[in-house]
PDB file of N, CA and C in Angstrom:
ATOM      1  N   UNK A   1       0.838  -1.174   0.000  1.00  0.00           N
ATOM      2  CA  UNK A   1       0.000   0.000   0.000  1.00  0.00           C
ATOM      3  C   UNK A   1       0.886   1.242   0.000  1.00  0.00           C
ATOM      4  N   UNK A   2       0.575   2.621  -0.629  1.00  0.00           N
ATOM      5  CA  UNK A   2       1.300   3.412  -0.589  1.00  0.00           C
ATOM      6  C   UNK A   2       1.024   4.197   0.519  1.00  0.00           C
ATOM      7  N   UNK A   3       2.453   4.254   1.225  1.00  0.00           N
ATOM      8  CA  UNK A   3       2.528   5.177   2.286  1.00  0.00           C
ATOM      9  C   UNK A   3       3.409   5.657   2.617  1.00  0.00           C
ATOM     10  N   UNK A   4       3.694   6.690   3.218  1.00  0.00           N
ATOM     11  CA  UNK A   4       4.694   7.563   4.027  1.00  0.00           C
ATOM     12  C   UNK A   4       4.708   7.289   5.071  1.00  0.00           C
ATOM     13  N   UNK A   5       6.346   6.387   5.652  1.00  0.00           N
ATOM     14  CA  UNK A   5       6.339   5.839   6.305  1.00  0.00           C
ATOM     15  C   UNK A   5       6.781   7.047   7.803  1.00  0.00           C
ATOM     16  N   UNK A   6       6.941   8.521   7.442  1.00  0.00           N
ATOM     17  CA  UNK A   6       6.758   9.187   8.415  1.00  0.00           C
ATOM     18  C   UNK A   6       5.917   9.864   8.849  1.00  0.00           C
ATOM     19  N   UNK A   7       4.982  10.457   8.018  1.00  0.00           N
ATOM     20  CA  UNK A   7       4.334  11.052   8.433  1.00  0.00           C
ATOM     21  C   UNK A   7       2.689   9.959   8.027  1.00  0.00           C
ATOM     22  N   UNK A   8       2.716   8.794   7.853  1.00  0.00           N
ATOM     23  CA  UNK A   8       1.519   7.976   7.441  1.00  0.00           C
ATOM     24  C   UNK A   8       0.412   8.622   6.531  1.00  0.00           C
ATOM     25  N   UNK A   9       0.886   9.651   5.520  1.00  0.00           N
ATOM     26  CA  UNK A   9       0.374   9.795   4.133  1.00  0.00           C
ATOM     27  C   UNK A   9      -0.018   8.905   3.216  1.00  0.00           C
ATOM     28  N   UNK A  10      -1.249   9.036   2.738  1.00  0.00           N
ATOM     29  CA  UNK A  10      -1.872   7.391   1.978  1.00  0.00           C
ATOM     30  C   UNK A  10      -2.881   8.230   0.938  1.00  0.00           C
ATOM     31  N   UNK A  11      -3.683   6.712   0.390  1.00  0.00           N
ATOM     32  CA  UNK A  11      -4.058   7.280  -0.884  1.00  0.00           C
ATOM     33  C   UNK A  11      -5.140   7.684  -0.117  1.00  0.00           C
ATOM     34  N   UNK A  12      -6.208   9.153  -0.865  1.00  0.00           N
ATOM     35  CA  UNK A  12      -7.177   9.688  -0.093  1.00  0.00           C
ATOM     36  C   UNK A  12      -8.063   9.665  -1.821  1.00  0.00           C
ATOM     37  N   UNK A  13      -9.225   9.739  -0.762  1.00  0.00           N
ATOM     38  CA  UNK A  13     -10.332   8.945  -2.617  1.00  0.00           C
ATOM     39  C   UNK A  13     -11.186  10.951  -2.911  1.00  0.00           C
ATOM     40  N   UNK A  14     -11.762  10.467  -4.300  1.00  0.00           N
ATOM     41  CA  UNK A  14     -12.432  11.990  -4.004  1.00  0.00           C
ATOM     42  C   UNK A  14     -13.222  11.645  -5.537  1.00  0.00           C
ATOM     43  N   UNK A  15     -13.459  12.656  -6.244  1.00  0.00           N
ATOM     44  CA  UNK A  15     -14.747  12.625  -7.555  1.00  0.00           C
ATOM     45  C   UNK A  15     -13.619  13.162  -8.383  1.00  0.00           C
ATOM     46  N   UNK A  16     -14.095  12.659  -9.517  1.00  0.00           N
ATOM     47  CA  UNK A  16     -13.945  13.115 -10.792  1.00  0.00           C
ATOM     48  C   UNK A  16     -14.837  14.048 -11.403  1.00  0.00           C
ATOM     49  N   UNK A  17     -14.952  15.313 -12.111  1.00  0.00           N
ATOM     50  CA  UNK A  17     -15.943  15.908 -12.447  1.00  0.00           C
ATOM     51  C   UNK A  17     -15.802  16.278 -14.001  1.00  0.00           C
ATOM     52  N   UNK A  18     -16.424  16.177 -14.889  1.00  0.00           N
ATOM     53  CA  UNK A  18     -16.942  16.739 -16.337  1.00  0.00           C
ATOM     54  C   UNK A  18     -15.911  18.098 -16.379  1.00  0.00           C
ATOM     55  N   UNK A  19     -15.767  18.209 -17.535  1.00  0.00           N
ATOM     56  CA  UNK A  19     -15.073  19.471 -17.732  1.00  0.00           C
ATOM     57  C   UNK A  19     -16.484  20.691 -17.475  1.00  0.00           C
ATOM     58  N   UNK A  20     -17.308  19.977 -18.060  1.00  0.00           N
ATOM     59  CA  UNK A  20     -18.428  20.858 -18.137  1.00  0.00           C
ATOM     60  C   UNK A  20     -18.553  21.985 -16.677  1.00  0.00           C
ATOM     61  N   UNK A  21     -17.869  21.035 -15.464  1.00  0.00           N
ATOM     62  CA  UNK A  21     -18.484  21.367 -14.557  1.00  0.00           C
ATOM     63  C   UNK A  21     -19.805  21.883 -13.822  1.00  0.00           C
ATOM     64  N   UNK A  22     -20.750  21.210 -14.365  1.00  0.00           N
ATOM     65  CA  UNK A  22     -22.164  22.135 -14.137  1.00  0.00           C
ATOM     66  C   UNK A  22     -22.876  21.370 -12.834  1.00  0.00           C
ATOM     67  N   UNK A  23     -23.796  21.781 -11.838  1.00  0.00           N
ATOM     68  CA  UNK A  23     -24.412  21.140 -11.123  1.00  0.00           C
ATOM     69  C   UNK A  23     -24.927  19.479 -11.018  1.00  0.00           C
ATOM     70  N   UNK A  24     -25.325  19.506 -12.436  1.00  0.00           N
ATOM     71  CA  UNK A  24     -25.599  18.318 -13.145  1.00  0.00           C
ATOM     72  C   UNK A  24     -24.759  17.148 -13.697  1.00  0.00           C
ATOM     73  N   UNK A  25     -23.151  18.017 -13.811  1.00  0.00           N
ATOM     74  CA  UNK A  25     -22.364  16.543 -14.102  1.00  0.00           C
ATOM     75  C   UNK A  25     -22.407  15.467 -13.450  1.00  0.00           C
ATOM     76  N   UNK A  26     -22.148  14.258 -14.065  1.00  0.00           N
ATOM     77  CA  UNK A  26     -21.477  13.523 -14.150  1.00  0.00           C
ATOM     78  C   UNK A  26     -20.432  13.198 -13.099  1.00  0.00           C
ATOM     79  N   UNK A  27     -20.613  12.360 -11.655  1.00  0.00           N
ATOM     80  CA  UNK A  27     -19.071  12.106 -11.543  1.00  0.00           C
ATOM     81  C   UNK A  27     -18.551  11.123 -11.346  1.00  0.00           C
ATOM     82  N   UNK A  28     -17.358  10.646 -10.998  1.00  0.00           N
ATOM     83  CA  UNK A  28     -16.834   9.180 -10.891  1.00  0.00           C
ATOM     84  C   UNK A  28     -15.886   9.256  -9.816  1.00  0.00           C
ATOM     85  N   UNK A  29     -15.595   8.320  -9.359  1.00  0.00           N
ATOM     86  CA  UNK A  29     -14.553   8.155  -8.587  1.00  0.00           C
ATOM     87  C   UNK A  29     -12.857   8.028  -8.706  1.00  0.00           C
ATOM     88  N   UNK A  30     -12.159   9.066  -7.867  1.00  0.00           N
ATOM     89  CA  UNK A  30     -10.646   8.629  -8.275  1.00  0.00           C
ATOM     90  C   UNK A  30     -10.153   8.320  -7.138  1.00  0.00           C
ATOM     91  N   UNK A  31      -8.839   8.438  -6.680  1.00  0.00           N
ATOM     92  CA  UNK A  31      -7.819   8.729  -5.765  1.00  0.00           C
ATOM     93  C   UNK A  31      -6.916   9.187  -6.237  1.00  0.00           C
ATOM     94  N   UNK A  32      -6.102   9.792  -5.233  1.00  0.00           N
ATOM     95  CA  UNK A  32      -5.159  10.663  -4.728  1.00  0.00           C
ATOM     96  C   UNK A  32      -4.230  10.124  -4.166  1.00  0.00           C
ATOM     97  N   UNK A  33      -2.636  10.012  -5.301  1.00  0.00           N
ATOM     98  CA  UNK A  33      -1.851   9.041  -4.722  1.00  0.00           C
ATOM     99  C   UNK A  33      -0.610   9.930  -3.757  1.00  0.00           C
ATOM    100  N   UNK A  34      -0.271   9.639  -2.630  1.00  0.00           N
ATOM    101  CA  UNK A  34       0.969  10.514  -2.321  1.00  0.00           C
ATOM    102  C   UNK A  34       2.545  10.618  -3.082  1.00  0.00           C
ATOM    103  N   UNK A  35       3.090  11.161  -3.224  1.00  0.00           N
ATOM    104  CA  UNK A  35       4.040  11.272  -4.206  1.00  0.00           C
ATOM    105  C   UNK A  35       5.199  10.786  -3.046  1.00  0.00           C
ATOM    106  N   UNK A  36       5.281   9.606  -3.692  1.00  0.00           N
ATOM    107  CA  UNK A  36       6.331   9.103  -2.575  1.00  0.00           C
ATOM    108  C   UNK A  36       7.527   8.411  -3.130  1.00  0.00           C
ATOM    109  N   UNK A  37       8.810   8.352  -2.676  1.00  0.00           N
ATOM    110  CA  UNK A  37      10.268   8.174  -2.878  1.00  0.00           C
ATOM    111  C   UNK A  37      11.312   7.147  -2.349  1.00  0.00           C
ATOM    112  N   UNK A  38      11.636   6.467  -2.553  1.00  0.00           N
ATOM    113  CA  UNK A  38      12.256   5.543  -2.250  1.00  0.00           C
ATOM    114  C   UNK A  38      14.037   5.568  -1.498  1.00  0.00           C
ATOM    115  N   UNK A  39      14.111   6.026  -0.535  1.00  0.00           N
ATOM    116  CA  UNK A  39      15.198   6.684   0.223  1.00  0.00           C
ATOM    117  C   UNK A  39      15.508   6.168   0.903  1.00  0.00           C
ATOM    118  N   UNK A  40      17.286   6.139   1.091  1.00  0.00           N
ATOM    119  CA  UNK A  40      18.081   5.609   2.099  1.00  0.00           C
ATOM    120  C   UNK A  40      18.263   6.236   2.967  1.00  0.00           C
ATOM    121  N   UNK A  41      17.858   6.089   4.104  1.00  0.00           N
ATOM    122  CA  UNK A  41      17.654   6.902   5.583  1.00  0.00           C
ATOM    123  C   UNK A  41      18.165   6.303   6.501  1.00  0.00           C
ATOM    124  N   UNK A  42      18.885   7.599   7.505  1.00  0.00           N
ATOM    125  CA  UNK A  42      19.786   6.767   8.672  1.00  0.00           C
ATOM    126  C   UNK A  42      18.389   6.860   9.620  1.00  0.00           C
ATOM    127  N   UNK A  43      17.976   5.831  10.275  1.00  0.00           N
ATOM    128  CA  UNK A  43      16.936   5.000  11.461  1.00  0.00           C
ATOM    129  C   UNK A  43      17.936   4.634  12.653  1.00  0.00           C
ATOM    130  N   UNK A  44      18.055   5.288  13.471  1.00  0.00           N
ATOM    131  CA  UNK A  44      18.325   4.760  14.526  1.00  0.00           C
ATOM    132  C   UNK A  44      19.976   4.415  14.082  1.00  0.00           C
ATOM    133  N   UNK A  45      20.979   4.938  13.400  1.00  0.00           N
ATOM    134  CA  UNK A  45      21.745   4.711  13.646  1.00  0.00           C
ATOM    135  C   UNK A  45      22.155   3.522  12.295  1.00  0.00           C
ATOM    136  N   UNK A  46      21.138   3.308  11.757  1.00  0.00           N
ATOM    137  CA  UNK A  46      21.474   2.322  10.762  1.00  0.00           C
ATOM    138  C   UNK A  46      20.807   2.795   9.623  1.00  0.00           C
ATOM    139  N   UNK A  47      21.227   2.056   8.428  1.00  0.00           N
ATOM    140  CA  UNK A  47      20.637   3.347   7.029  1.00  0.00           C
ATOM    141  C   UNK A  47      19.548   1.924   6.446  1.00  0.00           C
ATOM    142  N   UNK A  48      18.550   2.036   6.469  1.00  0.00           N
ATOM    143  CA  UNK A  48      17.588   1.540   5.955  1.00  0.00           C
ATOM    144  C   UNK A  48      16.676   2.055   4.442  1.00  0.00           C
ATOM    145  N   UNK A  49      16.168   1.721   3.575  1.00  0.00           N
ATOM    146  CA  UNK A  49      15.526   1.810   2.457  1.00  0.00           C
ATOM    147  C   UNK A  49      13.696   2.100   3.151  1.00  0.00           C
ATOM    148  N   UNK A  50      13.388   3.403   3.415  1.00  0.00           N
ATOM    149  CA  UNK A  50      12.357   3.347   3.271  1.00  0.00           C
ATOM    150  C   UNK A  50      11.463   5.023   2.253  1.00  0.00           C
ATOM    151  N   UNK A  51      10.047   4.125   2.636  1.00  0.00           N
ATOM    152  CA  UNK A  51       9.334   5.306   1.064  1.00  0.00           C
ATOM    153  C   UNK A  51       8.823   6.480   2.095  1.00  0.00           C
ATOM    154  N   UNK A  52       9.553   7.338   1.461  1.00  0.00           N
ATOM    155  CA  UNK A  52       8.884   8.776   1.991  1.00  0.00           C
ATOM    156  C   UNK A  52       8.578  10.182   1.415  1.00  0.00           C
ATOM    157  N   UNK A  53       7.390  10.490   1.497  1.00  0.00           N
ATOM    158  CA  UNK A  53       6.448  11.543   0.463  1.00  0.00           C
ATOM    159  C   UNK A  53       7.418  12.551   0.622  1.00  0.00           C
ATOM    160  N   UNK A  54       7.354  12.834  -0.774  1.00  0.00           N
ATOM    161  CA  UNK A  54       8.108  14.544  -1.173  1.00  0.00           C
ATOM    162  C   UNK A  54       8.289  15.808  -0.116  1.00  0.00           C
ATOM    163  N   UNK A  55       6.907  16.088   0.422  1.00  0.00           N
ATOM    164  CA  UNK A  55       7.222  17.033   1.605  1.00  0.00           C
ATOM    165  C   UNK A  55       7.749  16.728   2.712  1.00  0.00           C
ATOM    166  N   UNK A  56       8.044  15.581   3.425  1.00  0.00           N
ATOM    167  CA  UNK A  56       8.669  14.807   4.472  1.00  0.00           C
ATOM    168  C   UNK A  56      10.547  15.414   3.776  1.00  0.00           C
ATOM    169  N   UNK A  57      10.774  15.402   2.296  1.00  0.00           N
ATOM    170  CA  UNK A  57      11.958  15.277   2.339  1.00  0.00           C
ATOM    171  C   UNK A  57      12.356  16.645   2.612  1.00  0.00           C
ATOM    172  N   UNK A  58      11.432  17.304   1.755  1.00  0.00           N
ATOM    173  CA  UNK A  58      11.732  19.061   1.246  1.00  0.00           C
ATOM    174  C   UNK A  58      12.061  19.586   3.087  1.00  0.00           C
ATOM    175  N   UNK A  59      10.990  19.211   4.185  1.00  0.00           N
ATOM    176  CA  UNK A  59      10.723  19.732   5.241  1.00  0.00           C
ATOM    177  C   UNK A  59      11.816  19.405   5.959  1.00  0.00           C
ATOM    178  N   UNK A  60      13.064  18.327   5.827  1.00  0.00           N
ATOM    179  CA  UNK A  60      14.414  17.986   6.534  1.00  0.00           C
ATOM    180  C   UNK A  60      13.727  16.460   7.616  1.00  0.00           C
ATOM    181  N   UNK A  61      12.517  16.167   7.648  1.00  0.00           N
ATOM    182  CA  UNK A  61      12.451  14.915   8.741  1.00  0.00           C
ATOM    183  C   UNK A  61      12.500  13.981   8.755  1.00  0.00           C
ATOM    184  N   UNK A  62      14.152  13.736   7.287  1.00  0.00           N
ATOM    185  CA  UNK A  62      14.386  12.415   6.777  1.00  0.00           C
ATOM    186  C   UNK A  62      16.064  12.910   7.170  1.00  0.00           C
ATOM    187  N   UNK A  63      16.846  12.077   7.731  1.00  0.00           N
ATOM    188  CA  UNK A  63      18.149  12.457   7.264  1.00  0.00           C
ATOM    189  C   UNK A  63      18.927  11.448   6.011  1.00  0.00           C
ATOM    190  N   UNK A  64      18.957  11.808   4.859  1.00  0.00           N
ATOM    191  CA  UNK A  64      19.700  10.752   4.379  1.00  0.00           C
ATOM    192  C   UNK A  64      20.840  10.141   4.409  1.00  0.00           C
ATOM    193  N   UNK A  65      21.093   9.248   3.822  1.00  0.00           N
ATOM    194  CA  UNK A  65      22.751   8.205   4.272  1.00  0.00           C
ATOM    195  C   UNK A  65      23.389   8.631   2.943  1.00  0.00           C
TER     196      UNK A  65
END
């Protein structure tokens, strides 16, 4: 499953809508995937492989190896 293994970011569901956009469209269902990265991170002293979303990195609360 996709997740951010720091801050527990996941997929979040929501509608699809018509370009039309009118009261009356049409909608369907999507999700919303987190944009997540595959990084070597020091854990405790040891550098482990885990996935962590884009703003986790930009924000510094990953240190990498």
């Amino acid at each position: 499953m996709a997740k951010c293994e720091i801050c527990e970011k996941s997929i979040a569901h929501g509608n699809k809508i018509s370009i039309a956009r009118s009261h009356v469209s049409r909608r369907t269902s999507r999700t919303f995937k987190p944009n997540l990265r595959r990084v070597k991170a020091l854990i405790d002293g040891d550098t482990k492989t885990i996935f962590v979303c884009s703003k986790c990195l930009r924000s510094g609360k990953v240190t990498r190896a």
